[in-house]
PDB file of N, CA and C in Angstrom:
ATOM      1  N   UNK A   1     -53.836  25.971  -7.229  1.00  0.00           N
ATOM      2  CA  UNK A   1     -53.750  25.782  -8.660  1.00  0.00           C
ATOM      3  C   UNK A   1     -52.501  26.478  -9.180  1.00  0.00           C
ATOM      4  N   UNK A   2     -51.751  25.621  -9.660  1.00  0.00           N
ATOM      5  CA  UNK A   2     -50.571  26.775 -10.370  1.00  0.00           C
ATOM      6  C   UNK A   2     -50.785  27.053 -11.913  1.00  0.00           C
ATOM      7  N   UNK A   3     -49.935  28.063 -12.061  1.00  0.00           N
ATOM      8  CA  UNK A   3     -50.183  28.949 -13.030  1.00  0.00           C
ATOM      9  C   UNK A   3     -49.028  28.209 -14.513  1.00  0.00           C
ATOM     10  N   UNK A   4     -48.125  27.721 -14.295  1.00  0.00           N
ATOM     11  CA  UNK A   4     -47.715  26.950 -15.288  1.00  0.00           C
ATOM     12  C   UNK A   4     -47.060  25.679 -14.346  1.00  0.00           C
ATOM     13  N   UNK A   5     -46.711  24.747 -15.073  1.00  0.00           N
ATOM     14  CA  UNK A   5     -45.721  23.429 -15.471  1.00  0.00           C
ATOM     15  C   UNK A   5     -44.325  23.603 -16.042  1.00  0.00           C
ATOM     16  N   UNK A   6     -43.073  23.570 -15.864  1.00  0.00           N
ATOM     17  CA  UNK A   6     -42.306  23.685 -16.206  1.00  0.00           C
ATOM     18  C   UNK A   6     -41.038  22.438 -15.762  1.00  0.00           C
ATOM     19  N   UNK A   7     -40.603  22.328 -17.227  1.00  0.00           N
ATOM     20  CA  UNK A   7     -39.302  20.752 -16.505  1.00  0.00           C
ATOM     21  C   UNK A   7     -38.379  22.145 -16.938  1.00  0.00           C
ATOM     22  N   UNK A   8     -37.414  22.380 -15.655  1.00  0.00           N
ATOM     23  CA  UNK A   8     -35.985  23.181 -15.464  1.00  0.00           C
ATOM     24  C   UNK A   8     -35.236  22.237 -15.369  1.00  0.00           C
ATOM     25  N   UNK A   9     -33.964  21.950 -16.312  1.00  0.00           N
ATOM     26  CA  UNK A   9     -32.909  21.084 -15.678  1.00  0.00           C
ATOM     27  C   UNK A   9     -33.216  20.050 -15.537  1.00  0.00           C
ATOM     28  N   UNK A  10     -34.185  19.194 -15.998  1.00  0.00           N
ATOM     29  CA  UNK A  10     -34.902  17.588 -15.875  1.00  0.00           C
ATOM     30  C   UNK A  10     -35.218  17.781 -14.550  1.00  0.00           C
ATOM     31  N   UNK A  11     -35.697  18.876 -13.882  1.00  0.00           N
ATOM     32  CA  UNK A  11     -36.579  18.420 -12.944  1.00  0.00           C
ATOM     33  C   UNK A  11     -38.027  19.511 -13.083  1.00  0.00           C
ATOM     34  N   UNK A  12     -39.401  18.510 -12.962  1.00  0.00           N
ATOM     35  CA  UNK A  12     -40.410  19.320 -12.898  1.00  0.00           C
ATOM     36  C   UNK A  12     -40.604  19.793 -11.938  1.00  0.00           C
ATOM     37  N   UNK A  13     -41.368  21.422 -11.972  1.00  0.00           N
ATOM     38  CA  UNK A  13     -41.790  21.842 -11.214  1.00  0.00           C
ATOM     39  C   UNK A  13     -43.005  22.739 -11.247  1.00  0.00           C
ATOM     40  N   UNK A  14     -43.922  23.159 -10.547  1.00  0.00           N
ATOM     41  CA  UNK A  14     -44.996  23.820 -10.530  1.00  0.00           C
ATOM     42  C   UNK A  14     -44.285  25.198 -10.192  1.00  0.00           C
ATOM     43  N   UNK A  15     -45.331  26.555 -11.079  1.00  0.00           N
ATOM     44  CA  UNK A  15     -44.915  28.027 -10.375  1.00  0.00           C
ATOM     45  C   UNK A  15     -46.473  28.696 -10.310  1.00  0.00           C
ATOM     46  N   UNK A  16     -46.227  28.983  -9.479  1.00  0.00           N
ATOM     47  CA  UNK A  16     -47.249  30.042  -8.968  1.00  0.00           C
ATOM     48  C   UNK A  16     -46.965  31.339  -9.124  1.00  0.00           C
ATOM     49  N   UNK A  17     -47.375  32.164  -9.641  1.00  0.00           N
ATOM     50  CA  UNK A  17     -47.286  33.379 -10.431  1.00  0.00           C
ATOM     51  C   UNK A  17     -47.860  34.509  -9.314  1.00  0.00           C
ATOM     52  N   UNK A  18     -47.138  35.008  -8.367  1.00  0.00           N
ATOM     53  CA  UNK A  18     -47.865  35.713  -7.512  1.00  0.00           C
ATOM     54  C   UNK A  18     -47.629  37.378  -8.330  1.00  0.00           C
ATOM     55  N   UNK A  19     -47.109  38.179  -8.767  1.00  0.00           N
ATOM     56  CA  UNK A  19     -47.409  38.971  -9.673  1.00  0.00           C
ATOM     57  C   UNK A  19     -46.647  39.608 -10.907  1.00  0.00           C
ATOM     58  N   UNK A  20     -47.025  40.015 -12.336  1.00  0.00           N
ATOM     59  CA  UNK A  20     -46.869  39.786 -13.419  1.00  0.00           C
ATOM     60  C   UNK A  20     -47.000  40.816 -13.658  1.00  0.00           C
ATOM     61  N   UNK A  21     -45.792  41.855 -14.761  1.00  0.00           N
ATOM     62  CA  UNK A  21     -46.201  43.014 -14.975  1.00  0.00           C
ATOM     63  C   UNK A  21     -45.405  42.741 -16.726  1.00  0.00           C
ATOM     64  N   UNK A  22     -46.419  42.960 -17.700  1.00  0.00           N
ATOM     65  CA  UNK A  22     -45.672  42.640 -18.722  1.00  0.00           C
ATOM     66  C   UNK A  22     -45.246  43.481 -19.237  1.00  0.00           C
ATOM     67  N   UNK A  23     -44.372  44.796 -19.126  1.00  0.00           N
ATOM     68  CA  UNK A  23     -43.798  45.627 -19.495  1.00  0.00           C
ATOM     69  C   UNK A  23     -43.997  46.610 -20.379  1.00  0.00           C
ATOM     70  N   UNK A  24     -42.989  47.433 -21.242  1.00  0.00           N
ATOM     71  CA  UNK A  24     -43.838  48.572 -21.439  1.00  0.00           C
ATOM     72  C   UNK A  24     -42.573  48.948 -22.753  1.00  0.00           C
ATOM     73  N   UNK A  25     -42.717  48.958 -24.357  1.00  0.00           N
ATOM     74  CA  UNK A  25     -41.965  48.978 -25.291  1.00  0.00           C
ATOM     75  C   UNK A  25     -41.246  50.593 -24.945  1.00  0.00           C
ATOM     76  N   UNK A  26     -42.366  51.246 -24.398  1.00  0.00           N
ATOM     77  CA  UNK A  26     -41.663  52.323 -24.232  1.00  0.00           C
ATOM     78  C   UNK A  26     -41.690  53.857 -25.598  1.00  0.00           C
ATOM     79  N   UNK A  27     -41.366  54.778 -25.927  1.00  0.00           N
ATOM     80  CA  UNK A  27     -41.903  55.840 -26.515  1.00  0.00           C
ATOM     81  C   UNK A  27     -40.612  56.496 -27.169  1.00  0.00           C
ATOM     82  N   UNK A  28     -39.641  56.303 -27.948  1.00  0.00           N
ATOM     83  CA  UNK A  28     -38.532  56.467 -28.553  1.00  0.00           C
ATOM     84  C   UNK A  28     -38.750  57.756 -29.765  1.00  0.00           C
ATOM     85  N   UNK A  29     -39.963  58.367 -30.151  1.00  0.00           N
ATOM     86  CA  UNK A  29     -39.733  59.328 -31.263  1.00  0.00           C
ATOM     87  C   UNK A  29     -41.284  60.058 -30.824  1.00  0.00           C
ATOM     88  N   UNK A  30     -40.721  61.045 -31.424  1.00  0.00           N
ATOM     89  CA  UNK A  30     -42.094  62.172 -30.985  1.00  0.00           C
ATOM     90  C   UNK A  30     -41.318  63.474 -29.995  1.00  0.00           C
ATOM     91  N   UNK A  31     -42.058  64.329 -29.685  1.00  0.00           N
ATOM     92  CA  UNK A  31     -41.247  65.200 -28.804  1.00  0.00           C
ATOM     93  C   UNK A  31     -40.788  64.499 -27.605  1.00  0.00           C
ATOM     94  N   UNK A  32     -39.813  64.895 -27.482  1.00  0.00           N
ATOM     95  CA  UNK A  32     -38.764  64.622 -26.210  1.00  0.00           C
ATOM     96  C   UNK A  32     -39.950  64.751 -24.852  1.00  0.00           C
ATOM     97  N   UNK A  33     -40.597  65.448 -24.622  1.00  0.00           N
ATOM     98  CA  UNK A  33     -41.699  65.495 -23.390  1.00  0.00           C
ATOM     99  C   UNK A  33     -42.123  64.295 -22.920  1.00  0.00           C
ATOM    100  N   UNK A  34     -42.499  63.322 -24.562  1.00  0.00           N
ATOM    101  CA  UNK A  34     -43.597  62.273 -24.360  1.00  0.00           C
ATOM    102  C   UNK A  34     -42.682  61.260 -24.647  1.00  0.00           C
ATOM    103  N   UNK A  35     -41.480  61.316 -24.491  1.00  0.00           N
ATOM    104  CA  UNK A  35     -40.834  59.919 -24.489  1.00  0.00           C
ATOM    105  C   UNK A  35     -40.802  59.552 -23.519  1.00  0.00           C
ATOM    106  N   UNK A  36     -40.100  58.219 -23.150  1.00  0.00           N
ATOM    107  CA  UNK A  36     -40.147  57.386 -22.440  1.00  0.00           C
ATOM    108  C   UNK A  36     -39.276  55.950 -22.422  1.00  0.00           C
ATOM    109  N   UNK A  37     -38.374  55.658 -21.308  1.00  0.00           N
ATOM    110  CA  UNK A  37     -37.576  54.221 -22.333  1.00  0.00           C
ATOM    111  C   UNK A  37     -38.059  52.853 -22.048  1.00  0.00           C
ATOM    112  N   UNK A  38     -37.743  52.007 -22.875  1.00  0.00           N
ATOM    113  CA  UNK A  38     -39.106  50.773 -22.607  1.00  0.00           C
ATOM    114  C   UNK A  38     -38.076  50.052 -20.970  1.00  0.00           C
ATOM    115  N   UNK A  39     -39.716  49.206 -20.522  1.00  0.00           N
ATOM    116  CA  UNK A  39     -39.288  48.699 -19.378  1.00  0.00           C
ATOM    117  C   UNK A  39     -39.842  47.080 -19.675  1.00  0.00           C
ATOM    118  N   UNK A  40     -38.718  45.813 -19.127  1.00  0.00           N
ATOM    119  CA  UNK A  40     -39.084  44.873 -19.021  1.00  0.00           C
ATOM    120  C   UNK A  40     -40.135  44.071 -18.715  1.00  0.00           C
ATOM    121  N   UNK A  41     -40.220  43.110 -18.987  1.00  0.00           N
ATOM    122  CA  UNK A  41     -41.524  42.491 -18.181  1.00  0.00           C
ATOM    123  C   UNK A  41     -40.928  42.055 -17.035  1.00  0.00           C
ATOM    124  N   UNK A  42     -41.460  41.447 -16.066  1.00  0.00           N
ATOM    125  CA  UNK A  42     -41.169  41.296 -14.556  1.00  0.00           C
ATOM    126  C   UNK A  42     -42.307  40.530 -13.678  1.00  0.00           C
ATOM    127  N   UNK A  43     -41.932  39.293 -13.425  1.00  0.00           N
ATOM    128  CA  UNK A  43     -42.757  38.533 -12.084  1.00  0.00           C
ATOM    129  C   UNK A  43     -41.776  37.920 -11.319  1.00  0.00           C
ATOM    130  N   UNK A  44     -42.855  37.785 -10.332  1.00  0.00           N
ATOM    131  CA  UNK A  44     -42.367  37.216  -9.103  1.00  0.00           C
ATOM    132  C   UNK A  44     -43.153  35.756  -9.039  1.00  0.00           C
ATOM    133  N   UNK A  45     -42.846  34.936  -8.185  1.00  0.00           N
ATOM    134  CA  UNK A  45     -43.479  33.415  -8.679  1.00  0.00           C
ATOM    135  C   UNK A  45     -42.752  32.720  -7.615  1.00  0.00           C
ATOM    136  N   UNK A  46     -43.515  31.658  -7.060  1.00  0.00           N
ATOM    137  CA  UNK A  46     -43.005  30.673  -6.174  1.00  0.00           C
ATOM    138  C   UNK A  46     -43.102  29.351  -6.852  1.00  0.00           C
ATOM    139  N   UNK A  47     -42.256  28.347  -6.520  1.00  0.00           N
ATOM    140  CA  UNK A  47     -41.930  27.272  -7.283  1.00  0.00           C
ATOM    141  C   UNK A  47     -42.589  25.910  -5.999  1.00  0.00           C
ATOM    142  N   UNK A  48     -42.648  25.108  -6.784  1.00  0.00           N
ATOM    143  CA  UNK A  48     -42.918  24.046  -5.856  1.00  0.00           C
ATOM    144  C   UNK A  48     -42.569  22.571  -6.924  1.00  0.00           C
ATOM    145  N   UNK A  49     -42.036  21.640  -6.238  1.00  0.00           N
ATOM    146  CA  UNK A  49     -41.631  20.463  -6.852  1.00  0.00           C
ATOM    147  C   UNK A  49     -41.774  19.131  -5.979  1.00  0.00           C
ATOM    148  N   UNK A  50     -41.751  17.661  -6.653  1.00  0.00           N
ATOM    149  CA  UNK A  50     -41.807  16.819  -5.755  1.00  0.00           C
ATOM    150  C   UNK A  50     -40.622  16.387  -4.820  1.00  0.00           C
ATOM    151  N   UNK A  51     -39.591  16.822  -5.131  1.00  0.00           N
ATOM    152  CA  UNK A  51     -38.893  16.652  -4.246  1.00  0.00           C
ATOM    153  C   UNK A  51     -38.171  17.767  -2.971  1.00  0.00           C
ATOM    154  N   UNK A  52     -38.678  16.721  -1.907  1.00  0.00           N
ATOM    155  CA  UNK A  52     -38.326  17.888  -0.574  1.00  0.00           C
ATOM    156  C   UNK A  52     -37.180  18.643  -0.767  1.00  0.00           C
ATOM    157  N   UNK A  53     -37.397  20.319  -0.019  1.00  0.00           N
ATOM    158  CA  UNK A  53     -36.227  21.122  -0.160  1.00  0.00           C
ATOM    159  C   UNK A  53     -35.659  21.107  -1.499  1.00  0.00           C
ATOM    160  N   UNK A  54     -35.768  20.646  -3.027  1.00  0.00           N
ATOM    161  CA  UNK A  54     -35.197  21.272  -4.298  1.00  0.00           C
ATOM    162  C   UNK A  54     -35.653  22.745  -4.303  1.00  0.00           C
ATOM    163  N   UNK A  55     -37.198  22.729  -4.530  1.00  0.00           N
ATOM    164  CA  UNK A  55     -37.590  23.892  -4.654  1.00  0.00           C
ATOM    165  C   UNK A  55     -36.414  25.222  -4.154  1.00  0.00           C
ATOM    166  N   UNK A  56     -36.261  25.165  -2.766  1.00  0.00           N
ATOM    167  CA  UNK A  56     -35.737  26.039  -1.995  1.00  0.00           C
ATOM    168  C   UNK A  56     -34.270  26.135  -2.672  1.00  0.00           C
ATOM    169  N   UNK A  57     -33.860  25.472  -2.959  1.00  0.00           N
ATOM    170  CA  UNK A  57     -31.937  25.257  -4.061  1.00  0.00           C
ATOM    171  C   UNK A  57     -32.278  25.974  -5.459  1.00  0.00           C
ATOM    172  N   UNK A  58     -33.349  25.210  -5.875  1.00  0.00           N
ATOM    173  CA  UNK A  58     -33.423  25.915  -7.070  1.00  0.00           C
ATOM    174  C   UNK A  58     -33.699  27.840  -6.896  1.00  0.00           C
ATOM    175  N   UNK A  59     -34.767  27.762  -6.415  1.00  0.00           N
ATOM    176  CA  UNK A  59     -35.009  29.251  -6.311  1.00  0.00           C
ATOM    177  C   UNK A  59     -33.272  30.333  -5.553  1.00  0.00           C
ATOM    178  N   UNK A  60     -32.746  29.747  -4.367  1.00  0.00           N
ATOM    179  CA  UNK A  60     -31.310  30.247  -4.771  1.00  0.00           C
ATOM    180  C   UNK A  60     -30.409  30.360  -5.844  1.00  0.00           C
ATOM    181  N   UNK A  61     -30.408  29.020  -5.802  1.00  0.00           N
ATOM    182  CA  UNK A  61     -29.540  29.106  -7.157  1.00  0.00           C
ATOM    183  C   UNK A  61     -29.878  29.393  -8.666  1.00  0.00           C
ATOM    184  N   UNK A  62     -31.046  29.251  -9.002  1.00  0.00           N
ATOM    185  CA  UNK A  62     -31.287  29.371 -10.267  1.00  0.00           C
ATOM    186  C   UNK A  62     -32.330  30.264 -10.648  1.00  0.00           C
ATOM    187  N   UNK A  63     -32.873  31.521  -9.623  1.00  0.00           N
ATOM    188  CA  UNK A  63     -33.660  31.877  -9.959  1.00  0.00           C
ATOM    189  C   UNK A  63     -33.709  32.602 -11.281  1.00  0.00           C
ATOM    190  N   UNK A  64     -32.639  33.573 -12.156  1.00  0.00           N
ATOM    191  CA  UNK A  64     -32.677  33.980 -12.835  1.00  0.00           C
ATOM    192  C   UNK A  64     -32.853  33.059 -13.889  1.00  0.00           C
ATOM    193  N   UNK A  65     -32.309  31.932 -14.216  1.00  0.00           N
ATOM    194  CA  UNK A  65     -33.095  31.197 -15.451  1.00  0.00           C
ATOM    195  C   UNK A  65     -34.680  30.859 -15.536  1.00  0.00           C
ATOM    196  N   UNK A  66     -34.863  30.106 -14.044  1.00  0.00           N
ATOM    197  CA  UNK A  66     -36.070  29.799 -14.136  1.00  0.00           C
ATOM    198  C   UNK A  66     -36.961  31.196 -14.274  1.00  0.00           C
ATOM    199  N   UNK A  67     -36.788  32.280 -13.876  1.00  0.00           N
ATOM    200  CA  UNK A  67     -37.644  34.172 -14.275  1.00  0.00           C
ATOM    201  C   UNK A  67     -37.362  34.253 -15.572  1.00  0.00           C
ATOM    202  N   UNK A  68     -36.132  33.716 -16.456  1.00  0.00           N
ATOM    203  CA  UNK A  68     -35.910  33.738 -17.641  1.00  0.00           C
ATOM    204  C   UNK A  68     -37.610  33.047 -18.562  1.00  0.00           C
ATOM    205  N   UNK A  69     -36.760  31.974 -18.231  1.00  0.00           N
ATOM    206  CA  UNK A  69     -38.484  30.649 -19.057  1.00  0.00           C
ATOM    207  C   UNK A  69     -39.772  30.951 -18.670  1.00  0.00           C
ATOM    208  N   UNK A  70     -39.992  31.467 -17.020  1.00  0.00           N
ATOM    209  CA  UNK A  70     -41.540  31.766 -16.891  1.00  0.00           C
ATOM    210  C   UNK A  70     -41.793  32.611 -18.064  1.00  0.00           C
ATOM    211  N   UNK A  71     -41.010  33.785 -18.459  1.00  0.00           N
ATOM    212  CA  UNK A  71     -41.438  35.058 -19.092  1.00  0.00           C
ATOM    213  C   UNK A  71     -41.405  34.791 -20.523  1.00  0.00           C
ATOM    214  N   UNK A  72     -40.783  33.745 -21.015  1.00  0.00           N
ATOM    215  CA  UNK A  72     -40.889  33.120 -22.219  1.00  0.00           C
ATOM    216  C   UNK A  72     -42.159  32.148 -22.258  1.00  0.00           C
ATOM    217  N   UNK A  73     -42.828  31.653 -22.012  1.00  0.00           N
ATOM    218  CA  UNK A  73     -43.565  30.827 -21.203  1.00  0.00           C
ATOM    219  C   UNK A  73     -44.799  31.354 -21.033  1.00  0.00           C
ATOM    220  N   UNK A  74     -44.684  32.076 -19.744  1.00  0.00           N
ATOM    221  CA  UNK A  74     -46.266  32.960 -19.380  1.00  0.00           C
ATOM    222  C   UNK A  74     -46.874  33.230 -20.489  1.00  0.00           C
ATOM    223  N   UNK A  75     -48.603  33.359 -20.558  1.00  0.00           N
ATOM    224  CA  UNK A  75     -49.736  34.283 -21.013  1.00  0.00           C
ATOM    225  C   UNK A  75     -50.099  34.120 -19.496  1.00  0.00           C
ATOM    226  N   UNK A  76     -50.665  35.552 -19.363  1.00  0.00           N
ATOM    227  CA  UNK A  76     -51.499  35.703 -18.299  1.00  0.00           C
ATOM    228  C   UNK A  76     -53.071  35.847 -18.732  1.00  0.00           C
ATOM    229  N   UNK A  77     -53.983  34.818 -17.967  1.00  0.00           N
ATOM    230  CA  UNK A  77     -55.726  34.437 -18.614  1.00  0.00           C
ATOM    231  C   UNK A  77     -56.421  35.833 -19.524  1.00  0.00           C
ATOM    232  N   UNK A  78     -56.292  36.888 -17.911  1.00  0.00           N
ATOM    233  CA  UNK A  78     -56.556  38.161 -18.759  1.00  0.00           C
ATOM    234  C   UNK A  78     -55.730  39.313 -17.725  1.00  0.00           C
ATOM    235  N   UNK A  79     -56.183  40.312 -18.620  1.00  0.00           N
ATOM    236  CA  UNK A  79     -55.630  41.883 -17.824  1.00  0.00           C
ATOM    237  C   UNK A  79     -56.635  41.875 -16.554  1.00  0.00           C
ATOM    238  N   UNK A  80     -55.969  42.148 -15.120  1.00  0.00           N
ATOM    239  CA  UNK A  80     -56.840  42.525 -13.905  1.00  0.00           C
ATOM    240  C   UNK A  80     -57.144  41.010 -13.596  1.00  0.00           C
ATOM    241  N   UNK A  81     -56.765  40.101 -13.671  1.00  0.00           N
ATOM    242  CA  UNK A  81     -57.159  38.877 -13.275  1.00  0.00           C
ATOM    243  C   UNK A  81     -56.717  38.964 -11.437  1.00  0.00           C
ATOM    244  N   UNK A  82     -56.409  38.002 -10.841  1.00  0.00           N
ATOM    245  CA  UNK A  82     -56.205  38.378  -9.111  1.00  0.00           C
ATOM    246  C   UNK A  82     -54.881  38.260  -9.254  1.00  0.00           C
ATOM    247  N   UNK A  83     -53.585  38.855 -10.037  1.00  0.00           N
ATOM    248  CA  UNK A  83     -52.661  38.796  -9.514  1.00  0.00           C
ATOM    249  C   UNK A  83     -52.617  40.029  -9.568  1.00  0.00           C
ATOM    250  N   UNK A  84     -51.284  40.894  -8.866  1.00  0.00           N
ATOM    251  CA  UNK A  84     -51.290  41.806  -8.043  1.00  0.00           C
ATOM    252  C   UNK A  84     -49.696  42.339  -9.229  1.00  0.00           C
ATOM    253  N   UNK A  85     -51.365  43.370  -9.670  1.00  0.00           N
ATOM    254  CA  UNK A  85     -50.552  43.982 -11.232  1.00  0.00           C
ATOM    255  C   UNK A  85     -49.814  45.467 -10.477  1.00  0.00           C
ATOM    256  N   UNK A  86     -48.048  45.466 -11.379  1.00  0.00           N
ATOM    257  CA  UNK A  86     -47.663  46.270 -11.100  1.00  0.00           C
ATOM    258  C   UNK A  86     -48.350  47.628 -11.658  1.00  0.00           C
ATOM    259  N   UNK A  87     -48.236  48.879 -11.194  1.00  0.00           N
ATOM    260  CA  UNK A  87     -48.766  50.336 -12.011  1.00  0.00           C
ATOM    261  C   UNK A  87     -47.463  51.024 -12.722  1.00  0.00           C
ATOM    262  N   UNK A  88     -47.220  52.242 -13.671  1.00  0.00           N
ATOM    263  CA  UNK A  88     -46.239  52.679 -14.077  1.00  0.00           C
ATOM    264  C   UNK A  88     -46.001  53.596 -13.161  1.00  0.00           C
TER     265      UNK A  88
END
């Protein structure tokens, strides 16, 4: 089952969301002890498409857009679901 649908570049493709950490705004005022600077969100994800070997081009070549749109894109169902959540 994949986790979203996405057309990249007029071509569709399926991603599988193997793990999702949605980041952290981070702690900018208060004593200096308890700050903290914010951290991105961040997954990892395998792609799959109908045509043989794209997948494998795209993910070279384009992975940073397509990590761009998942993260625009993604909701994850819930917190602790089975993907393999990063810790701080």
């Amino acid at each position: 089952m994949s986790d979203l649908y996405l057309n990249f570049r007029g071509v569709d493709i399926e991603v599988d969301i193997t793990s999702y950490y949605e980041g952290d705004p981070g702690r900018i005022s208060g004593p200096p002890e308890d700050c903290y600077p914010p951290e991105p969100a961040e997954v990892e994800f395998e792609i799959t498409c109908e045509l043989a070997g794209l997948a494998d081009i795209l993910m070279e070549e384009y992975y940073e857009g397509i990590e761009e749109m998942i993260l625009e894109e993604y909701i994850p169902d819930e917190i602790g679901s089975d993907l393999d959540w990063f810790s701080r």
